[in-house]
Protein backbone atom coordinates (compact mmCIF):
# COMPACT_ATOMS: atom_id res chain seq x y z
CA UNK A 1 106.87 123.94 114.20
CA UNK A 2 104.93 121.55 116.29
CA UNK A 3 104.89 118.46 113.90
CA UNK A 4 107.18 117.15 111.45
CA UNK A 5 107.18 114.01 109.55
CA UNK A 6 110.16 111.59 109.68
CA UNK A 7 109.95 109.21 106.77
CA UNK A 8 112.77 106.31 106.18
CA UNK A 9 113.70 103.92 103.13
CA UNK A 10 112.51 100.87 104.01
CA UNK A 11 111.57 96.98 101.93
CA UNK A 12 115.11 96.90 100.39
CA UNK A 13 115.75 93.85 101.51
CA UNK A 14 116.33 90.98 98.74
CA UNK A 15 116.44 87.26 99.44
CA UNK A 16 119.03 86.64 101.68
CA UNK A 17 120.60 89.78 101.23
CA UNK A 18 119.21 92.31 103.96
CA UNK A 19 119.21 95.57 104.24
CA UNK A 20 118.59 97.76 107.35
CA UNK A 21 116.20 96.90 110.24
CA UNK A 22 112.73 97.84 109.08
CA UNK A 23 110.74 96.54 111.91
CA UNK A 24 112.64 99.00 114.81
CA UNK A 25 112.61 101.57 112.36
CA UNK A 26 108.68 101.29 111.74
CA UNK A 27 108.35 101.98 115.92
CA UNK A 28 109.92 105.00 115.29
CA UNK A 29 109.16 106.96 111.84
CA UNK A 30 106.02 108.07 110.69
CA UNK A 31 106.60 107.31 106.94
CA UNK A 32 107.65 104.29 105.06
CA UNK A 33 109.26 104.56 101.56
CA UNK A 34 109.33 101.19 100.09
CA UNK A 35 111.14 99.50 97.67
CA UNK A 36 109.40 98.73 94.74
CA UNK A 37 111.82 95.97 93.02
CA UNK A 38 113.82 98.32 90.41
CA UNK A 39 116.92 99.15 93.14
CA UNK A 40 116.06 96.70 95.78
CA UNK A 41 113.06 94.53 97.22
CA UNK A 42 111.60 91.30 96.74
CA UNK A 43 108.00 90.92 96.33
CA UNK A 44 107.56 88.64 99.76
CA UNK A 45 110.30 91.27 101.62
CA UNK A 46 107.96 94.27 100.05
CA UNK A 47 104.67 92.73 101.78
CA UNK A 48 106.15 92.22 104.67
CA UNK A 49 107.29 95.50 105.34
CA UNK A 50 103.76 97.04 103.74
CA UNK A 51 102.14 94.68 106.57
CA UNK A 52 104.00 96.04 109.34
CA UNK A 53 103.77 99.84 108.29
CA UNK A 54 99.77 99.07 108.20
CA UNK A 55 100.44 97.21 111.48
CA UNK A 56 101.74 100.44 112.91
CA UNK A 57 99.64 102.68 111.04
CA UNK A 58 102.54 104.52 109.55
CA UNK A 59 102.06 106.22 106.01
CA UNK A 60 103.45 104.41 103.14
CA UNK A 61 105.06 105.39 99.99
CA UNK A 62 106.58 104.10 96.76
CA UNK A 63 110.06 104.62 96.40
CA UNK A 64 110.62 104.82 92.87
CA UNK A 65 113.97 104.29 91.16
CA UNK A 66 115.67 103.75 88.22
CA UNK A 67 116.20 100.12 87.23
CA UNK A 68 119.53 99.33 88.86
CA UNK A 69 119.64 96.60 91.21
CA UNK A 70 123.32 95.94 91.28
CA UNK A 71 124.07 99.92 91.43
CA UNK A 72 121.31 100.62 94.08
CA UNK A 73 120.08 102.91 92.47
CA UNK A 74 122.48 104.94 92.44
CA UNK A 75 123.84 105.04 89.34
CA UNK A 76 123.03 107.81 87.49
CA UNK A 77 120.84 107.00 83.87
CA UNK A 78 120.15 108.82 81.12
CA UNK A 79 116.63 107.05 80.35
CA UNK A 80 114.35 108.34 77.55
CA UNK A 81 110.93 110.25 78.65
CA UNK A 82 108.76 107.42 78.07
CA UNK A 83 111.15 104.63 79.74
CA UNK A 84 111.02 106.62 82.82
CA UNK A 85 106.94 107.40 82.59
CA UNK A 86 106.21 103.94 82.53
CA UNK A 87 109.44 102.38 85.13
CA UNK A 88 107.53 105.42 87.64
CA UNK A 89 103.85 103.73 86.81
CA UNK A 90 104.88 100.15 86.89
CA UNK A 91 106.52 100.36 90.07
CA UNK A 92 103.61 102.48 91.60
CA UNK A 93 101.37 99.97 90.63
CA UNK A 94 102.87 97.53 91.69
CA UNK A 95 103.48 98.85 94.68
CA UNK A 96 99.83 99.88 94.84
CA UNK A 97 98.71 95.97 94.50
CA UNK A 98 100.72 94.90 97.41
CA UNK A 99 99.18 97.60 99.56
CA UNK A 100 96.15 96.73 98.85
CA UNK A 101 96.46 93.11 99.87
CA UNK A 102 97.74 94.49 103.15
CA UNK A 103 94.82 96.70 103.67
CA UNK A 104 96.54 99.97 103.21
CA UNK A 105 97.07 102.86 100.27
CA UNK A 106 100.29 104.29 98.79
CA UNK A 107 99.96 107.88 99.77
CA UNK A 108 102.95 109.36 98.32
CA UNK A 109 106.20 108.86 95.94
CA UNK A 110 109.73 109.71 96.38
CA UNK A 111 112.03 108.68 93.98
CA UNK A 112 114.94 107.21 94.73
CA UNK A 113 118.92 107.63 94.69
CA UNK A 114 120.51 109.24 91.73
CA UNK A 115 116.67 108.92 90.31
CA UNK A 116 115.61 111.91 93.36
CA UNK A 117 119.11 113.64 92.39
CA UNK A 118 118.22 114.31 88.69
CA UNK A 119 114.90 115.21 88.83
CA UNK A 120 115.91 117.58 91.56
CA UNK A 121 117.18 119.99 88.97
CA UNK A 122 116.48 118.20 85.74
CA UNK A 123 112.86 119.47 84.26
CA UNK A 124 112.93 116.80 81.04
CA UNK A 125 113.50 113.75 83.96
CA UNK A 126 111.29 115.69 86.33
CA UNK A 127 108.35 116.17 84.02
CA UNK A 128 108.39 112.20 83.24
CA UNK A 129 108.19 111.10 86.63
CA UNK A 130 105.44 113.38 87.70
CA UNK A 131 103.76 112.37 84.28
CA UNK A 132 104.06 108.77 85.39
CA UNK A 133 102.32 110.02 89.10
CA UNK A 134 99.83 111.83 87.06
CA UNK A 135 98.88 108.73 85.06
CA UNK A 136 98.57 106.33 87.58
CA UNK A 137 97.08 108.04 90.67
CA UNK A 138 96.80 112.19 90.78
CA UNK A 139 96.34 112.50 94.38
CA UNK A 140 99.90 110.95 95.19
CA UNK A 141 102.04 113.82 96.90
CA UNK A 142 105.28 114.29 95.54
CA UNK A 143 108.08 114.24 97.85
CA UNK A 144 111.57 115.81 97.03
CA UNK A 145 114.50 118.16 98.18
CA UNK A 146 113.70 120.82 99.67
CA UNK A 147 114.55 124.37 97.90
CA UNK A 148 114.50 122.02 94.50
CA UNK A 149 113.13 123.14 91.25
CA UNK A 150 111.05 119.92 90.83
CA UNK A 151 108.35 120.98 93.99
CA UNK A 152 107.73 123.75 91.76
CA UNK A 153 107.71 121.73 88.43
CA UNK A 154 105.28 119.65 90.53
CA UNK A 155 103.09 122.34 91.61
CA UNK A 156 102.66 123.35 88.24
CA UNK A 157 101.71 119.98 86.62
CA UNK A 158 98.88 119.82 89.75
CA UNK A 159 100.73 117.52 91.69
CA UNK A 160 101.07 118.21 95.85
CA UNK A 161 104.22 118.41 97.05
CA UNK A 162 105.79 117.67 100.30
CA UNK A 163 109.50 118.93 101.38
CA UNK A 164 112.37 116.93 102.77
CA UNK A 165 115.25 117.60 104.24
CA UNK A 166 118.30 114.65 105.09
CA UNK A 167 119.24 114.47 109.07
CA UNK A 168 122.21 111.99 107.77
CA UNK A 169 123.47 113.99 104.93
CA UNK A 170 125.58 117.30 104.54
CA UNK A 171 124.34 120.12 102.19
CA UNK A 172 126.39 122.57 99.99
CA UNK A 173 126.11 126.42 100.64
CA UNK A 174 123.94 126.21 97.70
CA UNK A 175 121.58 123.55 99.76
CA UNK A 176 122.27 120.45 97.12
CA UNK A 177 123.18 116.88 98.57
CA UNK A 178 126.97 116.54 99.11
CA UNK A 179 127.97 114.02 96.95
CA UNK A 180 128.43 110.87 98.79
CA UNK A 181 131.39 110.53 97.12
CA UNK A 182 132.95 113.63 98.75
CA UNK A 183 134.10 113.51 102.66
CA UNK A 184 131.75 114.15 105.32
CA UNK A 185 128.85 113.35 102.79
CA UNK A 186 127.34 111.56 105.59
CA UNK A 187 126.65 112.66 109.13
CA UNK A 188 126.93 109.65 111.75
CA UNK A 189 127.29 111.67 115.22
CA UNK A 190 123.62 111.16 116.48
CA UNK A 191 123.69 113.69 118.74
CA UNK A 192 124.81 116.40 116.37
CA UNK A 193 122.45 114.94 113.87
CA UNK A 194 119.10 115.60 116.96
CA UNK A 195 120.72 119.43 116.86
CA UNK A 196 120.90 120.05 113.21
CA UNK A 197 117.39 118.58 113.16
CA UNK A 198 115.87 120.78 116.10
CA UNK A 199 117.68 123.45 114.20
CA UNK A 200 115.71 122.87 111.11
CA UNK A 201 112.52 122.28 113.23
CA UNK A 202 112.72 125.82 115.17
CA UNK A 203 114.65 127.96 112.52
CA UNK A 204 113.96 126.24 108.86
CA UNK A 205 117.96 125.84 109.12
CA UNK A 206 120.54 124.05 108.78
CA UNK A 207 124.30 124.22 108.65
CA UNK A 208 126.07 123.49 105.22
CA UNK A 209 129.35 121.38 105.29
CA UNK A 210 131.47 125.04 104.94
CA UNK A 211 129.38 126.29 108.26
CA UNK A 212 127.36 128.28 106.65
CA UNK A 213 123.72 128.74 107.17
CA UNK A 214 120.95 127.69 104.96
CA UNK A 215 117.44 128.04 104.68
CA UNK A 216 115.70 124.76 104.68
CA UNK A 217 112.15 124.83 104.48
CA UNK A 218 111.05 120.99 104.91
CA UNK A 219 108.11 119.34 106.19
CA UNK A 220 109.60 115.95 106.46
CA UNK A 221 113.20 114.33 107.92
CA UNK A 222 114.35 111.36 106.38
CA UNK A 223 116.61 108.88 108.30
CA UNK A 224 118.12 106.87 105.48
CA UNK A 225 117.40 102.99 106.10
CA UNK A 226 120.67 101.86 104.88
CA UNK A 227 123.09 104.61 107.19
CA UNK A 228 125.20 102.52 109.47
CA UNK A 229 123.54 103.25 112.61
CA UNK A 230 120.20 104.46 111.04
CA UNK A 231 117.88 103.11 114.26
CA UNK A 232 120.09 105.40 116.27
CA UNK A 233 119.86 108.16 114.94
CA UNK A 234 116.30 107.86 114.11
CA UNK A 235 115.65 107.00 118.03
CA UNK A 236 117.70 110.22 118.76
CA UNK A 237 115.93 112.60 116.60
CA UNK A 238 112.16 111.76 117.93
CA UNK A 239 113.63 111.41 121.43
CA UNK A 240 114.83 115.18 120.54
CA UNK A 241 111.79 116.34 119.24
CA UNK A 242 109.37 115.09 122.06
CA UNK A 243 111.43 116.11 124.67
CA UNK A 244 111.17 119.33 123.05
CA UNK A 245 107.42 119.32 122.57
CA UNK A 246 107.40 118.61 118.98
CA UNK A 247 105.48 115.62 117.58
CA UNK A 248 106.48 112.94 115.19
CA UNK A 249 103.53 112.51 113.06
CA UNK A 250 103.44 111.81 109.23
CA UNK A 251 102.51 114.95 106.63
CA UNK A 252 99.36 112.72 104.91
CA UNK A 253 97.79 113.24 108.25
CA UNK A 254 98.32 117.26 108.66
């Protein structure tokens, strides 16, 4: 591999509540996931952040979620079809308006939280979100877990896909998510983070939380916005990467 995308979760700031440090993270990633107002984000906060991905012509992306402010999203819901179709096209739209007052266009969705978790493996969930994508823009890529039914679910329905993997998180042997209510769900050692993630960049690997090996097959890294020491760890993987002669640059451009 000679380029991979490294995306982040970014605009989740609300009022005087913030919420990670989107402007170093912007220098560093090549894809912004925003907020669009159902988990976190406040219209002004959202523009901002749109303004400065345009600024430094990183890719932006609506990061779709199920309406839960107080839960972050991630608080698992068991929405009907049509709630979730229209929450995915409202906030895409919305989203979609704000970019283009900044002079920019949504490229892709990734949902968010327990919202990405379901859909991962859950085709009824999974088939109203892409419906939503479908209805409001076609050409928006999909982006999801790598290895997860709902790339395929995708494919089929016409959508493009991209695949993700998480430098921050730990997998199963069975290459889910460990539940970050498990320990170890969440890798903080930046330097063993750069490995796993030149690991994954040479070898489509990575190594599950029982040290196992598992195939990963991911065109994009995601640096999660809200990690304690996210900046860090994002800094260390590019540094990683174009030491080793592999460039950051984001999958809408490939």
């Amino acid at each position: 591999m000679t380029a991979i995308d490294l995306n982040s979760d970014l605009g989740e700031s609300y009022g005087a509540w913030g919420m990670g440090d989107d402007a170093a993270m912007l220098a560093i990633v090549s894809s912004a996931n925003i907020a669009c107002g159902f988990h976190a984000g406040d219209p002004l906060g959202i523009l901002k952040t749109v303004k400065a991905a345009a600024e430094r012509g990183v890719s932006v992306g609506a990061h779709v979620s199920y309406p839960d402010r107080v839960g972050f999203g991630r608080r698992d819901m068991g929405v009907t079809s049509a709630e979730l179709t229209a929450d995915v096209i409202y906030q895409i739209g919305a989203l979609k308006g704000v970019a283009t007052a900044a002079g920019v266009v949504v490229g892709y969705v990734k949902p968010h939280g327990a919202l990405y978790n379901r859909i991962a493996h859950d085709p009824i969930q999974g088939q109203a979100v892409i419906d939503g994508i479908k209805a409001i823009d076609p050409d928006l890529v999909l982006m999801g877990l790598a290895g997860a039914p709902i790339l395929k679910l995708a494919h089929k329905s016409g959508l493009k896909t991209v695949a993700e993997a998480f430098a921050d998180r730990a997998y199963t042997p069975g290459g889910k998510l460990v539940s970050r209510r498990e320990p170890g769900a969440v890798v903080h050692d930046t330097a063993v983070i750069a490995r796993r993630m030149l690991q994954l960049a040479h070898e489509g690997t990575i190594e599950a939380i029982d040290g196992s090996t598992i195939k990963v097959d991911a065109q994009s890294i995601c640096v999660h916005g809200d990690s304690p020491g996210a900046v860090a760890i994002a800094q260390a993987i590019r540094q990683a990467f174009e030491t080793d002669g592999i460039t950051v640059r984001s999958f809408l451009a490939a």
